[in-house]
Protein backbone atom coordinates (compact mmCIF):
# COMPACT_ATOMS: atom_id res chain seq x y z
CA UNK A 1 -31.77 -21.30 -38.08
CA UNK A 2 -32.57 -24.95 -39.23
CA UNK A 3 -33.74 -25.92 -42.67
CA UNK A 4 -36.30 -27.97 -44.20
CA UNK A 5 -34.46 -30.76 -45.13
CA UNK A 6 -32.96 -31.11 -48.67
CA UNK A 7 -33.80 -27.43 -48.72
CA UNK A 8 -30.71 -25.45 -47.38
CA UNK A 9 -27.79 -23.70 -49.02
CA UNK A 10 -25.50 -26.70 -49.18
CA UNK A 11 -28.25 -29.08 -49.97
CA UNK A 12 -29.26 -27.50 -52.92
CA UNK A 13 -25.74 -26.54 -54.30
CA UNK A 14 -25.78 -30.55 -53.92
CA UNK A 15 -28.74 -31.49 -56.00
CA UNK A 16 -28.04 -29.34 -59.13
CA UNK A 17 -23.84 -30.64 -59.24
CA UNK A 18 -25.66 -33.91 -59.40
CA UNK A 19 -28.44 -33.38 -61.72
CA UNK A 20 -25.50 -31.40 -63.94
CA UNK A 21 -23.56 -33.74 -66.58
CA UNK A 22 -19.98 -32.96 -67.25
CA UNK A 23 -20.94 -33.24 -70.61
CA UNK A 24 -23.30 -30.25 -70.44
CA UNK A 25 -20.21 -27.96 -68.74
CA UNK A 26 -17.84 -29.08 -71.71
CA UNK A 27 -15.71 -31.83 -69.72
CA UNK A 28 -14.55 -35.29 -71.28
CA UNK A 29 -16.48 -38.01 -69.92
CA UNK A 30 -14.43 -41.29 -68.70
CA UNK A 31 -15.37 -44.56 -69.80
CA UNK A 32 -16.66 -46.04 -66.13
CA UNK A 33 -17.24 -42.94 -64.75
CA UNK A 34 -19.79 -43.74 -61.57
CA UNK A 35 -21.13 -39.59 -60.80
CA UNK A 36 -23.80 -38.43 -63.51
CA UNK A 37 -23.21 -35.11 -62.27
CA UNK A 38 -20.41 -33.11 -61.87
CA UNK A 39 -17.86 -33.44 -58.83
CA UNK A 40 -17.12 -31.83 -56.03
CA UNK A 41 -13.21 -31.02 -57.63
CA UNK A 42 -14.93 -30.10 -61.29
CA UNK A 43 -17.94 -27.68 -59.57
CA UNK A 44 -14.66 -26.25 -58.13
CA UNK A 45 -12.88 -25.76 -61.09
CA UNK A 46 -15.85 -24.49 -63.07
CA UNK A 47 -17.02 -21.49 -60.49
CA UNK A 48 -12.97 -20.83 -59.47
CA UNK A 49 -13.06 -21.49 -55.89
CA UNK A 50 -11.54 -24.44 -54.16
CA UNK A 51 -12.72 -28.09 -53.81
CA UNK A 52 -12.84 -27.44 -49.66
CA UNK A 53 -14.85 -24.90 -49.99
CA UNK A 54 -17.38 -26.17 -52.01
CA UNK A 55 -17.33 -29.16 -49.42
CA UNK A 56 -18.03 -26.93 -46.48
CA UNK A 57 -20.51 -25.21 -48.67
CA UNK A 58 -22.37 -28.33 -49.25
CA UNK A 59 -21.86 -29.75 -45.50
CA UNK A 60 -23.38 -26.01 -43.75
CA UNK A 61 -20.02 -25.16 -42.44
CA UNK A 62 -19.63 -22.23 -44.99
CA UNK A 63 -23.37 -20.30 -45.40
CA UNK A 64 -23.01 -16.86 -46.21
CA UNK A 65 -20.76 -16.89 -49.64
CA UNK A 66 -19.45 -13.62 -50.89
CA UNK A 67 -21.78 -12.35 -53.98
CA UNK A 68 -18.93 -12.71 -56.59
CA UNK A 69 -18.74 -16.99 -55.25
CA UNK A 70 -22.53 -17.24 -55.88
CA UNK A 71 -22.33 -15.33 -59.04
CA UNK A 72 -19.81 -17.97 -60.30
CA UNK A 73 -21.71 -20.87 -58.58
CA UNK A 74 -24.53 -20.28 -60.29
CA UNK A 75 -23.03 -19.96 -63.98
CA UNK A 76 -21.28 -22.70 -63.37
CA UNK A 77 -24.10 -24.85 -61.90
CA UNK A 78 -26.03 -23.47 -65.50
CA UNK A 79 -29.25 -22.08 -63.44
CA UNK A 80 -32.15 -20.56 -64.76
CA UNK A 81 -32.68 -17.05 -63.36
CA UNK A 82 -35.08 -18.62 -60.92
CA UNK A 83 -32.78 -20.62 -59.48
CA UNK A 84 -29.81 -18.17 -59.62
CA UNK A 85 -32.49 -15.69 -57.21
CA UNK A 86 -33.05 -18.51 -55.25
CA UNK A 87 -29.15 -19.30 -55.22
CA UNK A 88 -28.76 -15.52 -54.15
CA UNK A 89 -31.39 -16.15 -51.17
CA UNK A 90 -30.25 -19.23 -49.63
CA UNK A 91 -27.12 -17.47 -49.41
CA UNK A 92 -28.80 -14.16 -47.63
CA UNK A 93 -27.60 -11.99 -50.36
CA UNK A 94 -30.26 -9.53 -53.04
CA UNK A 95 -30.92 -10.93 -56.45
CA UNK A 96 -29.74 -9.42 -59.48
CA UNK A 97 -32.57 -6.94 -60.07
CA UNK A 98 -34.03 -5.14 -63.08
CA UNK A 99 -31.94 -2.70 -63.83
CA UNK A 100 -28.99 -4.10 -63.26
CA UNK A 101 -25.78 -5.62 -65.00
CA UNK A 102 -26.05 -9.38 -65.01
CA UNK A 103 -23.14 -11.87 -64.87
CA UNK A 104 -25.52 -14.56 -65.59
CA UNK A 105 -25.02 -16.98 -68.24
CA UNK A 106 -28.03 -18.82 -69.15
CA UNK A 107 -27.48 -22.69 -69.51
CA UNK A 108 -28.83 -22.63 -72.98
CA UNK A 109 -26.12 -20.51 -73.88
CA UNK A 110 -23.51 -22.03 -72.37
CA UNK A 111 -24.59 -25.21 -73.89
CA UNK A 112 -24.25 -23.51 -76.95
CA UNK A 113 -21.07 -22.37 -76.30
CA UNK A 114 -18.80 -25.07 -74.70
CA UNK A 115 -19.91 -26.80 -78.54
CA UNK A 116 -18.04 -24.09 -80.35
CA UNK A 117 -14.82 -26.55 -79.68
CA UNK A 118 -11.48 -24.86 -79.84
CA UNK A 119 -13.37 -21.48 -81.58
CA UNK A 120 -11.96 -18.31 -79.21
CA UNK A 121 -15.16 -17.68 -77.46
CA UNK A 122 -15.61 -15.25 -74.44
CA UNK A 123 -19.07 -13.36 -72.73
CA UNK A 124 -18.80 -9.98 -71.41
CA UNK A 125 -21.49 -8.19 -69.17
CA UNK A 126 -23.23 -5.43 -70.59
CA UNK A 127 -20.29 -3.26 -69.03
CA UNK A 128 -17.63 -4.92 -70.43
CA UNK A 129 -16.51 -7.44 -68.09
CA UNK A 130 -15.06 -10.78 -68.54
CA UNK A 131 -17.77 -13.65 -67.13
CA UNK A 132 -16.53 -16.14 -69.25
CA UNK A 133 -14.05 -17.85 -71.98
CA UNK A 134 -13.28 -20.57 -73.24
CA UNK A 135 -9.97 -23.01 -73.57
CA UNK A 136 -9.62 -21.36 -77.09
CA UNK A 137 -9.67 -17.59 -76.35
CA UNK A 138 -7.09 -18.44 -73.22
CA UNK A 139 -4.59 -20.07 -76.12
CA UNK A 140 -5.23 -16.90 -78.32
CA UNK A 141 -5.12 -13.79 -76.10
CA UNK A 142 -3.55 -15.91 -72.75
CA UNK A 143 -5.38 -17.28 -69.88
CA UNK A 144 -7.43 -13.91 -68.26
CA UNK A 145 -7.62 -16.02 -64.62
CA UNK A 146 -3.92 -14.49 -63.37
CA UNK A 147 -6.03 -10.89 -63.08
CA UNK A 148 -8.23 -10.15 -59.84
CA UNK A 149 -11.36 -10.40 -61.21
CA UNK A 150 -12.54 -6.34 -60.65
CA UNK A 151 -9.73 -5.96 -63.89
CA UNK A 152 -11.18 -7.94 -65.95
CA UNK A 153 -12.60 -6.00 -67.73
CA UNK A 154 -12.41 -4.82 -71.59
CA UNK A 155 -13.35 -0.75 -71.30
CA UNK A 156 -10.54 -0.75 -68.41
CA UNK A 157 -7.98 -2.21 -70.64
CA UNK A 158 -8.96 -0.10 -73.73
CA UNK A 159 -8.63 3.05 -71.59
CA UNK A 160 -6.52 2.32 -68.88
CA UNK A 161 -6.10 5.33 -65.72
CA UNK A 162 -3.40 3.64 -64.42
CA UNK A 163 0.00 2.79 -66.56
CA UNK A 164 0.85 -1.22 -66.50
CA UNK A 165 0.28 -4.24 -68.42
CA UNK A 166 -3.46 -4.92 -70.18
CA UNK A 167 -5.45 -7.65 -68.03
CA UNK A 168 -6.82 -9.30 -70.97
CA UNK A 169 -4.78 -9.50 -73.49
CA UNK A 170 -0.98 -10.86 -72.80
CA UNK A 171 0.56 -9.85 -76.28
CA UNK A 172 -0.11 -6.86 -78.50
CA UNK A 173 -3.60 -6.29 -80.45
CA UNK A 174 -4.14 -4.14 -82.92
CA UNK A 175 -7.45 -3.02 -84.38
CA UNK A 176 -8.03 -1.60 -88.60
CA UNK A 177 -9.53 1.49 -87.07
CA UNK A 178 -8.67 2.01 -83.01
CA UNK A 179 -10.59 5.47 -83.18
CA UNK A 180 -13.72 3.69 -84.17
CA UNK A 181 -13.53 0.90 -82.12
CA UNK A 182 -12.74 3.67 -78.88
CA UNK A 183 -15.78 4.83 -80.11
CA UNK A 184 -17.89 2.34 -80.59
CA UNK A 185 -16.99 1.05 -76.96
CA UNK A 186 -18.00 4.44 -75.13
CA UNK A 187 -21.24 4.82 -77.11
CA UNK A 188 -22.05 0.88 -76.29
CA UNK A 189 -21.17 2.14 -72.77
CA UNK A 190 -23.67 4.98 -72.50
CA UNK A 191 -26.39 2.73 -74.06
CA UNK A 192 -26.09 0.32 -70.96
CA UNK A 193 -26.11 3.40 -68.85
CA UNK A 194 -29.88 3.82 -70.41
CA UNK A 195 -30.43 -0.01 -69.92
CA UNK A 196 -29.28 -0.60 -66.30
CA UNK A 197 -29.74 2.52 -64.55
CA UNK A 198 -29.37 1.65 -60.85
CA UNK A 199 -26.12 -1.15 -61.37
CA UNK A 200 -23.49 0.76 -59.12
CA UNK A 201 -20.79 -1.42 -60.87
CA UNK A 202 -21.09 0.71 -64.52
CA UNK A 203 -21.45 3.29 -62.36
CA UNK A 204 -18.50 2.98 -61.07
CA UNK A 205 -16.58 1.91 -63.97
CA UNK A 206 -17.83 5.23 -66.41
CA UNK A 207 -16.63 7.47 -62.80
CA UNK A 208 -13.59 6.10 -62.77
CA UNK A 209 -12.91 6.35 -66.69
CA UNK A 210 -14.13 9.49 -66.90
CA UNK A 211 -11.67 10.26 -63.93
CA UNK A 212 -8.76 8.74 -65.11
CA UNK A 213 -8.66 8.73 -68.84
CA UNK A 214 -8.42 11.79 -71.50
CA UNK A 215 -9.55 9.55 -74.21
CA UNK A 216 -12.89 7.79 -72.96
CA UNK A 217 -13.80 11.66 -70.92
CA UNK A 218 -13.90 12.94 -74.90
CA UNK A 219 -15.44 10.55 -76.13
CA UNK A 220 -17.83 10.11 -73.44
CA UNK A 221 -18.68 13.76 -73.95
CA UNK A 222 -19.52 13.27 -77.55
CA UNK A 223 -23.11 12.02 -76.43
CA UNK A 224 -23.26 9.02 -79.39
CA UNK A 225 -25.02 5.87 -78.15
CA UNK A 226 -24.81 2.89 -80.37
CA UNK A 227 -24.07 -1.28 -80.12
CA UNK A 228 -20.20 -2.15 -80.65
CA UNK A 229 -21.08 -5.48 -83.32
CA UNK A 230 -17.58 -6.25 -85.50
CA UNK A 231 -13.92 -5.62 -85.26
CA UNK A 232 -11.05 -7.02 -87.01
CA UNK A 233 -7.77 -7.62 -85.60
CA UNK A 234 -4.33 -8.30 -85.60
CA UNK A 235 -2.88 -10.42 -82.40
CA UNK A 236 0.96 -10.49 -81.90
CA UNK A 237 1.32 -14.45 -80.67
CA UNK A 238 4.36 -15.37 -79.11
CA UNK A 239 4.16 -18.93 -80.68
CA UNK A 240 2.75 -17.80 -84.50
CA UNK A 241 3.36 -14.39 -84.89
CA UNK A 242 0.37 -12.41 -86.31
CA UNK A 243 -2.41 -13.43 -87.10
CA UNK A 244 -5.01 -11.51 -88.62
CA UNK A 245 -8.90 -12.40 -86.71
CA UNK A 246 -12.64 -10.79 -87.09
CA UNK A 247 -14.26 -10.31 -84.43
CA UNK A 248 -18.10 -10.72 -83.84
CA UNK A 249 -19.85 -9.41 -80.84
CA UNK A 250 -23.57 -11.38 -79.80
CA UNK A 251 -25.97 -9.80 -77.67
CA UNK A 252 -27.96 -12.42 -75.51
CA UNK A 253 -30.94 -10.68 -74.78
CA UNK A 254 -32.49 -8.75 -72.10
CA UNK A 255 -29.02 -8.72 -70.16
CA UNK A 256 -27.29 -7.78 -72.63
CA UNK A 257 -24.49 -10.27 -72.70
CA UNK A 258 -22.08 -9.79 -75.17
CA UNK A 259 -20.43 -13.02 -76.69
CA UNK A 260 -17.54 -12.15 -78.92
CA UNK A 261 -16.16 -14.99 -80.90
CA UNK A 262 -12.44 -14.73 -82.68
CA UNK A 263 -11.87 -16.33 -86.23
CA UNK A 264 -10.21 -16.07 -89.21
CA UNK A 265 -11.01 -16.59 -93.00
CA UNK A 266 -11.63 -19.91 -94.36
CA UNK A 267 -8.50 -21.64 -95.63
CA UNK A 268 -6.37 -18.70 -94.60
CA UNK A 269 -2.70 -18.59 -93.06
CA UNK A 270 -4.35 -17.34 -90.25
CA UNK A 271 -6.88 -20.23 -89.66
CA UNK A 272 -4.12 -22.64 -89.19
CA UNK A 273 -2.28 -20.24 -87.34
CA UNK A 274 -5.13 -20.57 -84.70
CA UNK A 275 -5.57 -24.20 -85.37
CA UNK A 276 -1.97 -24.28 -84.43
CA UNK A 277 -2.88 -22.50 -81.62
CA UNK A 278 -5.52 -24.25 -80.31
CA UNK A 279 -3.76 -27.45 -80.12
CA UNK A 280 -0.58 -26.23 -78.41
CA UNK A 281 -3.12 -24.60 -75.86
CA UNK A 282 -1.97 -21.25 -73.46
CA UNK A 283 1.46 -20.46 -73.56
CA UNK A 284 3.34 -20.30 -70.42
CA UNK A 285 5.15 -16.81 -71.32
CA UNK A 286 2.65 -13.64 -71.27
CA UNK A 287 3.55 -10.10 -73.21
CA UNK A 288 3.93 -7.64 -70.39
């Protein structure tokens, strides 16, 4: 079916890479640089698909994108939730509804966010899975983007049904307290239960946990419902050793988006360990 012109799927993914400045996603900005908005290869890089797609997105050869390519689109494009619904339409799929999990991030907080500089940053879904990090949390905890995206996902790794290596996390973490922080994690679970009742995704996930692990069925069982806020932790880094973090988890409001940000005490060991860290970037050897 034709569109109104400037109106359609690939027009519109069009107009807001344009109106977007690299600046605003976090990328360096070259002197003599002729695009104010973003490119074709840097939209690519940002949502995780390839640069041909996005061009047959753009040119109406590709019109029906898979949920989990809008999804990405759009927090990389940094919509509002109008124009993520809108996103969602031109591309013949359902909104995000009340009710259920959002992977949205809201430009405003992303803004936010890609100023933090080399600070180990990441945003979870209210179910626990991974919509976003930064270069900082990849050079901490290695680069999450080798896992199929379904895995990526913190209350899979903390109670894992299946034996293997942890999805996000390449080297070993250890918490003060692991009983409270299990804890703290299934209660924050049952409170999103509460918030997004219909979202077949934490449905899914709390099934398959209760399922497959001993741990989260007990403490699932326990009935406590409560908001997992702090940690503190000791990462194993292949490059540093340990090092010794808190860890602070920010609810964005009404979805629930939890932004947990890594650091370390001021003028510790284990700041310049994660200076050091930062500026050496990701290392190329994971902890399996």
């Amino acid at each position: 079916m034709p569109t109104t012109s400037g109106t359609g799927l690939g027009e519109m993914i069009r107009t807001w890479r344009d109106r977007l400045p690299p600046s605003a996603a976090g990328l360096p900005v070259s002197h003599g640089r002729r695009a104010a908005g973003l490119r074709r290869e840097e939209l690519a890089d940002l949502a995780g698909v390839s640069v041909d797609y996005v061009v047959r997105l753009e040119q109406g050869r590709a019109v029906t994108p898979s949920e989990s390519v809008v999804a990405s689109l759009a927090r990389a494009l940094q919509l509002t939730s109008a124009e993520r619904d809108h996103l969602y339409r031109l591309a013949r799929l359902a909104s995000p509804v009340d009710g259920e999990v959002s992977d949205h991030l809201p430009p405003g907080v992303q803004r936010v966010l890609t100023r933090l500089g080399d600070v180990a940053v990441a945003v979870f879904a209210a179910d626990w899975q991974l919509v976003w990090w930064n270069r900082g949390w990849a050079a901490l905890l290695g680069d999450p983007s080798a896992s199929p995206p379904r895995l990526r996902n913190f209350a899979r790794d903390r109670f894992p049904v299946e034996p293997g290596p942890a999805h996000l996390a390449r080297w070993p973490v250890t918490e003060t307290d692991r009983d409270t922080t299990d804890a703290a994690i299934v209660s924050d679970l049952r409170r999103a239960t509460g918030r997004f009742p219909r979202d077949s995704r934490l449905a899914a996930l709390i099934r398959d946990l209760n399922a497959g692990s001993r741990r989260f069925a007990e403490l699932w069982a326990a009935g406590e419902v409560a908001v997992h806020r702090e940690d503190h932790k000791t990462i194993d880094h292949p490059s540093v050793g340990p090092v010794a973090v808190d860890c602070d988890v920010l609810t964005d409001g009404d979805s629930e988006l939890k932004i947990v940000i890594m650091t370390a005490v001021p003028g510790s060991e284990d700041e310049t360990k994660l200076r050091l860290i930062a500026l050496a970037g990701s290392p190329a050897t994971a902890h399996t």
